[in-house]
PDB file of N, CA and C in Angstrom:
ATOM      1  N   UNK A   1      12.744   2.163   7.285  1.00  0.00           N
ATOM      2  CA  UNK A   1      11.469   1.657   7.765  1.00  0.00           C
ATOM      3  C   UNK A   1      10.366   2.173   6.843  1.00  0.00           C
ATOM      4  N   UNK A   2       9.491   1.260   6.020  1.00  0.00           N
ATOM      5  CA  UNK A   2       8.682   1.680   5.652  1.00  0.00           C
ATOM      6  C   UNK A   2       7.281   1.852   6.711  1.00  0.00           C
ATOM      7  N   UNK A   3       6.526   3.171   6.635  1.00  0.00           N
ATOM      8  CA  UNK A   3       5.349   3.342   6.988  1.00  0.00           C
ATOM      9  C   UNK A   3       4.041   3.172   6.278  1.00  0.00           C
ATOM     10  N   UNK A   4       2.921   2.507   6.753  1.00  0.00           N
ATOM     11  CA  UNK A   4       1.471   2.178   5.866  1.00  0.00           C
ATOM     12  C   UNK A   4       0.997   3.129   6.655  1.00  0.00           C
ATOM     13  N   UNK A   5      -0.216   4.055   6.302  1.00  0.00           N
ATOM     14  CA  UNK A   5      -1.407   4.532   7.294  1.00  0.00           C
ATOM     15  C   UNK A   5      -2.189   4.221   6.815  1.00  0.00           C
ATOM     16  N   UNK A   6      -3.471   3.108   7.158  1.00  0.00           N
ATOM     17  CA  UNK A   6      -4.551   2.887   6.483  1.00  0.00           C
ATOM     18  C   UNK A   6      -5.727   3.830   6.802  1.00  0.00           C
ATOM     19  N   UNK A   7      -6.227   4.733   6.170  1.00  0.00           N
ATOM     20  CA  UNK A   7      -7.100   5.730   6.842  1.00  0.00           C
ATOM     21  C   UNK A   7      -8.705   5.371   6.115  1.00  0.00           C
ATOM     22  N   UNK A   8      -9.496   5.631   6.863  1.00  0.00           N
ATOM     23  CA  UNK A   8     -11.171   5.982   5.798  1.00  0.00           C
ATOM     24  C   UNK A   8     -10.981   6.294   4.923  1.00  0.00           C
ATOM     25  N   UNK A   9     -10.229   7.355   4.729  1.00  0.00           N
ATOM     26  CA  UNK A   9     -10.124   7.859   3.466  1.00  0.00           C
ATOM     27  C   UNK A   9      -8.803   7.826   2.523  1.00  0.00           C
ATOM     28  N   UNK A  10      -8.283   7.471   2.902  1.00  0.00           N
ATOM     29  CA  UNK A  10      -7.021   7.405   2.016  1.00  0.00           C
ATOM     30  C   UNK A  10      -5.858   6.406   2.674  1.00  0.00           C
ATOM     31  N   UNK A  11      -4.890   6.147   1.966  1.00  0.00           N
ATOM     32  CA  UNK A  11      -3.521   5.277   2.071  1.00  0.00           C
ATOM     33  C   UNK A  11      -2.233   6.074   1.573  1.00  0.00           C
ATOM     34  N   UNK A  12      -1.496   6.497   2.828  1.00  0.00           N
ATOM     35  CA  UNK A  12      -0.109   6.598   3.090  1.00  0.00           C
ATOM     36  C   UNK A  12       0.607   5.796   3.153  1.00  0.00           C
ATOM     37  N   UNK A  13       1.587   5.784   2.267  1.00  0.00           N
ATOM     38  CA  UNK A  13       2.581   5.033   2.327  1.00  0.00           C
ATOM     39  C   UNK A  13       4.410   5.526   2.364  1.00  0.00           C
ATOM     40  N   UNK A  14       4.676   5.570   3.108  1.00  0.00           N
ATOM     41  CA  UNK A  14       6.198   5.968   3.308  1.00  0.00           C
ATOM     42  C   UNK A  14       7.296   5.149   3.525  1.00  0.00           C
ATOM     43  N   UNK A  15       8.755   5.845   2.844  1.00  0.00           N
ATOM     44  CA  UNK A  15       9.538   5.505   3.303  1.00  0.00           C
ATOM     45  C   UNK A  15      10.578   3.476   2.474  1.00  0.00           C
ATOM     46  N   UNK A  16      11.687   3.708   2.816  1.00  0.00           N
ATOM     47  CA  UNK A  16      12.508   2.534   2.259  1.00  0.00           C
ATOM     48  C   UNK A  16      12.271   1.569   3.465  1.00  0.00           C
ATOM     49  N   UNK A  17      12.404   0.567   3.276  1.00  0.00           N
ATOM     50  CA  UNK A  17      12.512  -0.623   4.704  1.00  0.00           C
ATOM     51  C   UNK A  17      14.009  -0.733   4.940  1.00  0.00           C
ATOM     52  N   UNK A  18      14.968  -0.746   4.121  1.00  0.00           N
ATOM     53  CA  UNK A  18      16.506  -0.667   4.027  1.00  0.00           C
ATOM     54  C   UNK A  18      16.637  -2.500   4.409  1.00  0.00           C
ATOM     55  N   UNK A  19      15.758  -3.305   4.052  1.00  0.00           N
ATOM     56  CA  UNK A  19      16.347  -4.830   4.199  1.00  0.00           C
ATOM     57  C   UNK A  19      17.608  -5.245   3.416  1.00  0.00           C
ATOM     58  N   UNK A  20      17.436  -4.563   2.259  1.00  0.00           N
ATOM     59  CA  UNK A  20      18.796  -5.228   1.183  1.00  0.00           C
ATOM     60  C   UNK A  20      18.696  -3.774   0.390  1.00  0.00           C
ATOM     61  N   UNK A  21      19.983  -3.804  -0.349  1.00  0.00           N
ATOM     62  CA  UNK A  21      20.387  -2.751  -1.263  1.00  0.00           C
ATOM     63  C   UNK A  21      19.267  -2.554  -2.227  1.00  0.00           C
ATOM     64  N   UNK A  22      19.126  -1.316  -2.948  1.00  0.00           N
ATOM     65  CA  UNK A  22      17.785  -0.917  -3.509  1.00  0.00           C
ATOM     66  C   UNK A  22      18.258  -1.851  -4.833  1.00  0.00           C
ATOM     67  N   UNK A  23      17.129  -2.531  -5.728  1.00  0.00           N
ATOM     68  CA  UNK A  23      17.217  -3.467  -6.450  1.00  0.00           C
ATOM     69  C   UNK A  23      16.759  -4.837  -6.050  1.00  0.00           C
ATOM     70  N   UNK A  24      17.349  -5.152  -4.780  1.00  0.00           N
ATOM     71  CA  UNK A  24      17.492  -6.647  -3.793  1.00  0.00           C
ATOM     72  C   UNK A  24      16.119  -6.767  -3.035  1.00  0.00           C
ATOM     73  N   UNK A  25      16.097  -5.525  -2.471  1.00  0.00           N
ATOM     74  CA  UNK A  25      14.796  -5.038  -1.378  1.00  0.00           C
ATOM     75  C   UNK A  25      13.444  -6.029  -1.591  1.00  0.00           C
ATOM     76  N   UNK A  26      13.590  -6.937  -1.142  1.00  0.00           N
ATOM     77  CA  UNK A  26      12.251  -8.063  -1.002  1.00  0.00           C
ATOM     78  C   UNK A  26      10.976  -6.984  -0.444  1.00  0.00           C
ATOM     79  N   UNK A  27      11.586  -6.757   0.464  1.00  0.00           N
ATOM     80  CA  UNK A  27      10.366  -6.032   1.755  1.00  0.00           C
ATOM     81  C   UNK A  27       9.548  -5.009   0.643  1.00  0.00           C
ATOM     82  N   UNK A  28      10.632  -3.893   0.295  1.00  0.00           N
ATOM     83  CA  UNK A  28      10.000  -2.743  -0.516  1.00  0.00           C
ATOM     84  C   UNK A  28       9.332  -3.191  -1.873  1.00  0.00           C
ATOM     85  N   UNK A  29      10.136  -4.514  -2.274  1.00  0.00           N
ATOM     86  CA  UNK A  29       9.258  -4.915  -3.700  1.00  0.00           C
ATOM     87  C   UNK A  29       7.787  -5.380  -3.610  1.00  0.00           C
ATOM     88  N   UNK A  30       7.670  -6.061  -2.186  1.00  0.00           N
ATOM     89  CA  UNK A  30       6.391  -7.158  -2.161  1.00  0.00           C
ATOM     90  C   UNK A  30       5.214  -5.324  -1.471  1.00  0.00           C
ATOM     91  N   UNK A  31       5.979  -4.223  -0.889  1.00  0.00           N
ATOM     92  CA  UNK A  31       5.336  -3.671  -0.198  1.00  0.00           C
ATOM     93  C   UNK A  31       4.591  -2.513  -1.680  1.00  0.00           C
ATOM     94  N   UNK A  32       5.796  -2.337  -2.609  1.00  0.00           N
ATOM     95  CA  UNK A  32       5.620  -1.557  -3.848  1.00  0.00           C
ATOM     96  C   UNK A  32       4.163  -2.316  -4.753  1.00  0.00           C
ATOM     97  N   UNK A  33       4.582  -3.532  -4.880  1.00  0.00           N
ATOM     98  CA  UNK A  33       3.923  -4.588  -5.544  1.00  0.00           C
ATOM     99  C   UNK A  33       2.197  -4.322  -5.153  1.00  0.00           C
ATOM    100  N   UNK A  34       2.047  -4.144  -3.918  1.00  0.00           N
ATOM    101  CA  UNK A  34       0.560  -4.476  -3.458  1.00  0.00           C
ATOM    102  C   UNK A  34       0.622  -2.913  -3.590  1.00  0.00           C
ATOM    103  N   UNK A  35       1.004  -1.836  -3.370  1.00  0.00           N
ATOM    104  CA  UNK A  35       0.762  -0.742  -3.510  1.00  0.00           C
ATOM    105  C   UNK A  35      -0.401  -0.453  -5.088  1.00  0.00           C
ATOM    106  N   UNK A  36       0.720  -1.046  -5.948  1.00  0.00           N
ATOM    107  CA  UNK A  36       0.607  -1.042  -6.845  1.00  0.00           C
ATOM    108  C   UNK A  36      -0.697  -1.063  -7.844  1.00  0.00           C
ATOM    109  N   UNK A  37      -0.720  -2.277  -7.504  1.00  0.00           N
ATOM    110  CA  UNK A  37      -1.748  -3.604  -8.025  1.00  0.00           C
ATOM    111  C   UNK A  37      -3.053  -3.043  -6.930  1.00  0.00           C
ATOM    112  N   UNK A  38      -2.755  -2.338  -5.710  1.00  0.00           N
ATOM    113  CA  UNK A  38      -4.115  -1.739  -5.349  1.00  0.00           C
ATOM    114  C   UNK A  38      -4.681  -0.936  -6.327  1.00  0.00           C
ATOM    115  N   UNK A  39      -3.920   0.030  -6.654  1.00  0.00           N
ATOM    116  CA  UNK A  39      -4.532   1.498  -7.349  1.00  0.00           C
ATOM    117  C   UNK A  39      -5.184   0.686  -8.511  1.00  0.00           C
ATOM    118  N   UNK A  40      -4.123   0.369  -9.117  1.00  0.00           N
ATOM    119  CA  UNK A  40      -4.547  -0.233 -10.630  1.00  0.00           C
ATOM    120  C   UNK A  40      -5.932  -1.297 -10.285  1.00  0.00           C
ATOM    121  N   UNK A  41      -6.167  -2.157  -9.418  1.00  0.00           N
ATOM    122  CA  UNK A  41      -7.397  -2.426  -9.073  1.00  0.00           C
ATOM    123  C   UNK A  41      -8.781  -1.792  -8.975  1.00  0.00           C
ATOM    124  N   UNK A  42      -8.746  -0.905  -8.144  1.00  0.00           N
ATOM    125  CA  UNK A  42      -9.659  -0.012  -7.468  1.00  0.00           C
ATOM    126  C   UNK A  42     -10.222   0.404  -9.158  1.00  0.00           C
ATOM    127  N   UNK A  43      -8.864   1.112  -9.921  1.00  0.00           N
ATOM    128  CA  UNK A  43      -9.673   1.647 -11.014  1.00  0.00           C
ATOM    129  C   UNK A  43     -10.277   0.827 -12.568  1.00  0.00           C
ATOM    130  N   UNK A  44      -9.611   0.005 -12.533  1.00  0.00           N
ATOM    131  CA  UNK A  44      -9.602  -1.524 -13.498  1.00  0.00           C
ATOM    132  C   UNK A  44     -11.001  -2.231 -12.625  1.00  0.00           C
ATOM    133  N   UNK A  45     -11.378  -2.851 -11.817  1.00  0.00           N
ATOM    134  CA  UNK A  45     -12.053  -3.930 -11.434  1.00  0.00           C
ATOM    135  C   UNK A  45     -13.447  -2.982 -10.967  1.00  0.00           C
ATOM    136  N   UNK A  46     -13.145  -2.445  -9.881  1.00  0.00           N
ATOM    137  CA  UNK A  46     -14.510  -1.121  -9.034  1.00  0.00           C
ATOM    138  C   UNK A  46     -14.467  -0.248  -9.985  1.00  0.00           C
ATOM    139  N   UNK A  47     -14.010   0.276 -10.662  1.00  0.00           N
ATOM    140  CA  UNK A  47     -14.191   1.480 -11.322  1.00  0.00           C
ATOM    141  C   UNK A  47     -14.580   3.128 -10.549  1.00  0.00           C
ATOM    142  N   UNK A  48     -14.100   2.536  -9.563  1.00  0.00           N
ATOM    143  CA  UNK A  48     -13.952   3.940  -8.166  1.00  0.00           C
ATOM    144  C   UNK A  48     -13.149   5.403  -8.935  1.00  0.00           C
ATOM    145  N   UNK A  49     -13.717   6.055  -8.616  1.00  0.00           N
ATOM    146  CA  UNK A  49     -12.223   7.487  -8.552  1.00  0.00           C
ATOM    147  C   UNK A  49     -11.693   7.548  -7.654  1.00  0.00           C
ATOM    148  N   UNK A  50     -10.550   7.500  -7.577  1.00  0.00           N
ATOM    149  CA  UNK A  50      -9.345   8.046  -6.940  1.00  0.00           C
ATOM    150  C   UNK A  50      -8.576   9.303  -7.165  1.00  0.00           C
ATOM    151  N   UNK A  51      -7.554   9.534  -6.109  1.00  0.00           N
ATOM    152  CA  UNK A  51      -6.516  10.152  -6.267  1.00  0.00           C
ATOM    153  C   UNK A  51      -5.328   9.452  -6.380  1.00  0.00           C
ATOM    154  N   UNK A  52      -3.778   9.694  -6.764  1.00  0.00           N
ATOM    155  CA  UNK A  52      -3.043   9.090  -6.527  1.00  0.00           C
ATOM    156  C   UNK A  52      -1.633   9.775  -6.720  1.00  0.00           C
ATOM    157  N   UNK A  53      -0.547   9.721  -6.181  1.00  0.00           N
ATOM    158  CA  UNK A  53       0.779   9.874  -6.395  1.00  0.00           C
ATOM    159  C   UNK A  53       1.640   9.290  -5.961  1.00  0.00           C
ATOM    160  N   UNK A  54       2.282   9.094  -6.891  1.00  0.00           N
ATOM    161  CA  UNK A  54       3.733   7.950  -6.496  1.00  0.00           C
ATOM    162  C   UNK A  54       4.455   8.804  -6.802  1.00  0.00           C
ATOM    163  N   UNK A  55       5.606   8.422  -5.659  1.00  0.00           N
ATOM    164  CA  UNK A  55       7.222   8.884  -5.672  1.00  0.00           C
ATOM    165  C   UNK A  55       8.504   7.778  -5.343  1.00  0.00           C
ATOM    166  N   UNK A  56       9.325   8.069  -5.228  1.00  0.00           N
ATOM    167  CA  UNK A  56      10.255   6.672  -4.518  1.00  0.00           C
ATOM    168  C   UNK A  56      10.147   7.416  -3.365  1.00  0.00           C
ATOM    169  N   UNK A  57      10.111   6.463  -2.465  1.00  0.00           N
ATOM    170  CA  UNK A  57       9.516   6.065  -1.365  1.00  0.00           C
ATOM    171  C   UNK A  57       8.596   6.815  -0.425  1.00  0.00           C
ATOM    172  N   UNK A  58       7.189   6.818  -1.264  1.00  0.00           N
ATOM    173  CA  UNK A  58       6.490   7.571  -1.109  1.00  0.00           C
ATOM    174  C   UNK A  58       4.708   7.346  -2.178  1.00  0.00           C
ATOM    175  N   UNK A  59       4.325   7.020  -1.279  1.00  0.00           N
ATOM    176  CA  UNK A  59       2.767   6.603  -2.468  1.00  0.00           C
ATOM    177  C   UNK A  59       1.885   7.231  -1.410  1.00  0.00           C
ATOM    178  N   UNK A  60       0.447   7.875  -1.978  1.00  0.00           N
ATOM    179  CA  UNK A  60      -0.789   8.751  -1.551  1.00  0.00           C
ATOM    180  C   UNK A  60      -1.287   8.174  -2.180  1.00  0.00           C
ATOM    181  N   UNK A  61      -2.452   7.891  -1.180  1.00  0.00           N
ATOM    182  CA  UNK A  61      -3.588   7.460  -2.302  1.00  0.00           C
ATOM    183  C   UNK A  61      -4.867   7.939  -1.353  1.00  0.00           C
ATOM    184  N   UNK A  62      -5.647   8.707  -2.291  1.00  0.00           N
ATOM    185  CA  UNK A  62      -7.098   9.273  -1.448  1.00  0.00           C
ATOM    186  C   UNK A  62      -8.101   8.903  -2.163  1.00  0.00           C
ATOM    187  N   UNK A  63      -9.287   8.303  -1.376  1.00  0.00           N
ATOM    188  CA  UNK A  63     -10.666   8.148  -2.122  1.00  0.00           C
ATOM    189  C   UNK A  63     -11.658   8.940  -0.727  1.00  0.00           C
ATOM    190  N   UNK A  64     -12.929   8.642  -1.793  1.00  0.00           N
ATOM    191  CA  UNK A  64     -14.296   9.316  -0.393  1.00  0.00           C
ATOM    192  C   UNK A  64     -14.953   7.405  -0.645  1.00  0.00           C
ATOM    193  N   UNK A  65     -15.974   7.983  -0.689  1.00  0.00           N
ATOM    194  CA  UNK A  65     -16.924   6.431  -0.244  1.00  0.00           C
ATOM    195  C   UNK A  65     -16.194   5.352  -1.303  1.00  0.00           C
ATOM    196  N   UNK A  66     -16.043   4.644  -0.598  1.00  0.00           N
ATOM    197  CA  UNK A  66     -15.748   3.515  -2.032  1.00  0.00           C
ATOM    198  C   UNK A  66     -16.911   2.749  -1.816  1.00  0.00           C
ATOM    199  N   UNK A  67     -16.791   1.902  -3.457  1.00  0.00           N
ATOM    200  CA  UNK A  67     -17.953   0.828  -3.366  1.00  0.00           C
ATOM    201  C   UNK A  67     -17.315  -0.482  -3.086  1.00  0.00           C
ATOM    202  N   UNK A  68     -18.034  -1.082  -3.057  1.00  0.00           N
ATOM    203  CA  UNK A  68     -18.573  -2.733  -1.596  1.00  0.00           C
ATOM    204  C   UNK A  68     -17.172  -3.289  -2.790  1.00  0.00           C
ATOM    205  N   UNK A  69     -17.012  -3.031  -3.696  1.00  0.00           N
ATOM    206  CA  UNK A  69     -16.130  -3.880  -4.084  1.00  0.00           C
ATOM    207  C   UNK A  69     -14.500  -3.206  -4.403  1.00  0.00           C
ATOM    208  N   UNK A  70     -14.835  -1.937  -4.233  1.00  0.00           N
ATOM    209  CA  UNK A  70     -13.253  -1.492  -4.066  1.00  0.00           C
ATOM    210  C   UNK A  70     -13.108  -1.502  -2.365  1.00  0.00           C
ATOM    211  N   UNK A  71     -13.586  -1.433  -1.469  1.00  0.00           N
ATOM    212  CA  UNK A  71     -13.787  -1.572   0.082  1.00  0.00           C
ATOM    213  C   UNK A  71     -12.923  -3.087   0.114  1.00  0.00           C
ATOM    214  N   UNK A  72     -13.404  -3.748  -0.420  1.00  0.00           N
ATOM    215  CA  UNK A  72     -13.283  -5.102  -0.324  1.00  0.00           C
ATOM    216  C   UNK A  72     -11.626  -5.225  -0.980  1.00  0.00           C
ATOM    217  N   UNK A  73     -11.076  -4.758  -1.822  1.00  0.00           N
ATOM    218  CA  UNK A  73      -9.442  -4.231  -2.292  1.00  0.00           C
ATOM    219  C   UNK A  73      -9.035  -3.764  -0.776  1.00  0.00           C
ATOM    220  N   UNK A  74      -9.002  -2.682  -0.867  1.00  0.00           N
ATOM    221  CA  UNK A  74      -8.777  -2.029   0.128  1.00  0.00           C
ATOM    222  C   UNK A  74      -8.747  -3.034   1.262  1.00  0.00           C
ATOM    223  N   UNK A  75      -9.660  -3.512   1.887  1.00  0.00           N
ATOM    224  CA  UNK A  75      -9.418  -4.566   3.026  1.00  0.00           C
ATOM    225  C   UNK A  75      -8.541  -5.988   2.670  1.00  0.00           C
ATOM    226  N   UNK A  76      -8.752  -6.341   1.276  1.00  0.00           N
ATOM    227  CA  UNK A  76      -6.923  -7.190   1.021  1.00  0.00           C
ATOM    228  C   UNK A  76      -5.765  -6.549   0.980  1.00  0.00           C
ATOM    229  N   UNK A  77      -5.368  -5.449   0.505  1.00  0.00           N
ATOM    230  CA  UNK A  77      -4.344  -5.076   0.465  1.00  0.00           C
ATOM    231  C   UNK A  77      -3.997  -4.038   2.178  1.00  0.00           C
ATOM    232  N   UNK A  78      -4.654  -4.245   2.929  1.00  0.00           N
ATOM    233  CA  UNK A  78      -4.483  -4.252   4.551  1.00  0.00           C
ATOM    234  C   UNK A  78      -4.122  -5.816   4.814  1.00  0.00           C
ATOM    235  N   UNK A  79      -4.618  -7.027   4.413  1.00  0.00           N
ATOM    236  CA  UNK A  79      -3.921  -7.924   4.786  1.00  0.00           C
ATOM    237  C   UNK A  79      -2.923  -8.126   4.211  1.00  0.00           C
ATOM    238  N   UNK A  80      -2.820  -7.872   2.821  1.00  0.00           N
ATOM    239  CA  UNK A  80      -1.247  -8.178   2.545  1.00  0.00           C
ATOM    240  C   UNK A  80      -0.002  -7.204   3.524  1.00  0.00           C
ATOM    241  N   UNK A  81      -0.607  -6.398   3.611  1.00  0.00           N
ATOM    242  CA  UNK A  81       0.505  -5.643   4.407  1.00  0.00           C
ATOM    243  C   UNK A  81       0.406  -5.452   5.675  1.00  0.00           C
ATOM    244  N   UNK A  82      -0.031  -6.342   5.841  1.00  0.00           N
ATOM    245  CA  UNK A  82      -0.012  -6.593   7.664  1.00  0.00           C
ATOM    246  C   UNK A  82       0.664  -8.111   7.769  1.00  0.00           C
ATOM    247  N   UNK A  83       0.453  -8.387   6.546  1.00  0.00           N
ATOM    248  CA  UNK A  83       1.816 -10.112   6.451  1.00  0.00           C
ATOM    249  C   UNK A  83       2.693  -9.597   6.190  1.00  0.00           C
ATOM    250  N   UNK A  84       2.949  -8.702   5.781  1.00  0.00           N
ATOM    251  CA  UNK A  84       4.467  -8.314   5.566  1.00  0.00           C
ATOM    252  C   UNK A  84       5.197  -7.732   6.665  1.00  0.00           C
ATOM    253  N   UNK A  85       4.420  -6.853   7.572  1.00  0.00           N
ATOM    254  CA  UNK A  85       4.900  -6.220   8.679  1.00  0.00           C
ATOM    255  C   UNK A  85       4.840  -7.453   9.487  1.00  0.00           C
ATOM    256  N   UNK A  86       4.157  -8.537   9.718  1.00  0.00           N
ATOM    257  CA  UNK A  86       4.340  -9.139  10.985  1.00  0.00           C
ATOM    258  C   UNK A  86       5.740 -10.644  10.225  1.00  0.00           C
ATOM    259  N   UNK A  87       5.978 -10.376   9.080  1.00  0.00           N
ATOM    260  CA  UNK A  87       6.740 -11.230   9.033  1.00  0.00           C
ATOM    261  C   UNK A  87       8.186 -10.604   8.901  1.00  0.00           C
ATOM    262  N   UNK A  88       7.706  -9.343   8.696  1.00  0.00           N
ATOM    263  CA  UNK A  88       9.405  -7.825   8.785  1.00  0.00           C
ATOM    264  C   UNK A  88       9.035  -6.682   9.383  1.00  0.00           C
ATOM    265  N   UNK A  89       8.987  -7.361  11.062  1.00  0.00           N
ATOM    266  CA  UNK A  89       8.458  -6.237  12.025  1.00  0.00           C
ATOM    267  C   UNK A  89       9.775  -4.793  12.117  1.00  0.00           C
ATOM    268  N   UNK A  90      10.955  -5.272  11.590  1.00  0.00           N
ATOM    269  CA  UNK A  90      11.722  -3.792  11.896  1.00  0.00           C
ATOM    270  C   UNK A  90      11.751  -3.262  10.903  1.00  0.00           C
ATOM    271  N   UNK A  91      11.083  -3.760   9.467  1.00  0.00           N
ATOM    272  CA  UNK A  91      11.188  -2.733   8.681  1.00  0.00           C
ATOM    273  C   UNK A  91      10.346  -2.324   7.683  1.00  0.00           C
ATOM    274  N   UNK A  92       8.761  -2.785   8.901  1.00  0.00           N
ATOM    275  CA  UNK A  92       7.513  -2.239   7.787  1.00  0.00           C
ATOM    276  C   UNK A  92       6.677  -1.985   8.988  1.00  0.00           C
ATOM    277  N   UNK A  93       5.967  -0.974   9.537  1.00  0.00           N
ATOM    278  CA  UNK A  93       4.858  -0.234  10.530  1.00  0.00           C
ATOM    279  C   UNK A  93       3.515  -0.243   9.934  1.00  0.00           C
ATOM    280  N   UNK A  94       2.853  -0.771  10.309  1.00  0.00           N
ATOM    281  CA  UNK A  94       1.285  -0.165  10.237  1.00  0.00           C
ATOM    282  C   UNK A  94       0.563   0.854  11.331  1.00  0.00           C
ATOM    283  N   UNK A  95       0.322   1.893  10.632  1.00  0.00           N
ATOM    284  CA  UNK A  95       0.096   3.598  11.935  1.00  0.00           C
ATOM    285  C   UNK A  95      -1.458   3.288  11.443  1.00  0.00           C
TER     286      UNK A  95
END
């Protein structure tokens, strides 16, 4: 089961979804994918500071105020992963 925590201040992310063998894993690729393409956003497009660490199965990500246009990331990549959990409710949580 992968876990999201969307917080004020930061994004937790935990954990394998175990849908298909690691390689196959739709769930964890599309969930890795937006992980991803957030960070690299925030600092490419807003030019925000962050924090960040990736692990396998395991991503942190901490900011303080963001601006109107990394906010605005941040609130897509809550919808992408709230389509993913409601379309693979046993093996993606939003806390």
């Amino acid at each position: 089961m992968i876990e999201a925590s969307i917080r004020g201040d930061g994004i937790s992310v935990t954990g394998h979804s175990g849908y298909a063998p690691p390689g196959q894993d739709i769930v964890c690729a599309g969930v890795t994918a937006l992980t991803q393409t957030l960070i690299r956003s925030i600092e490419d497009l807003a030019a925000d500071r962050i924090e960040y660490k990736i692990f396998p199965g395991r991503a942190d990500i901490k900011y303080g105020d963001l601006s109107e246009k990394a906010q605005t990331l941040v609130d897509s990549y809550f919808i992408g992963i709230c389509m993913i959990a409601d379309e693979f409710p046993d093996y993606v949580r939003i806390k």
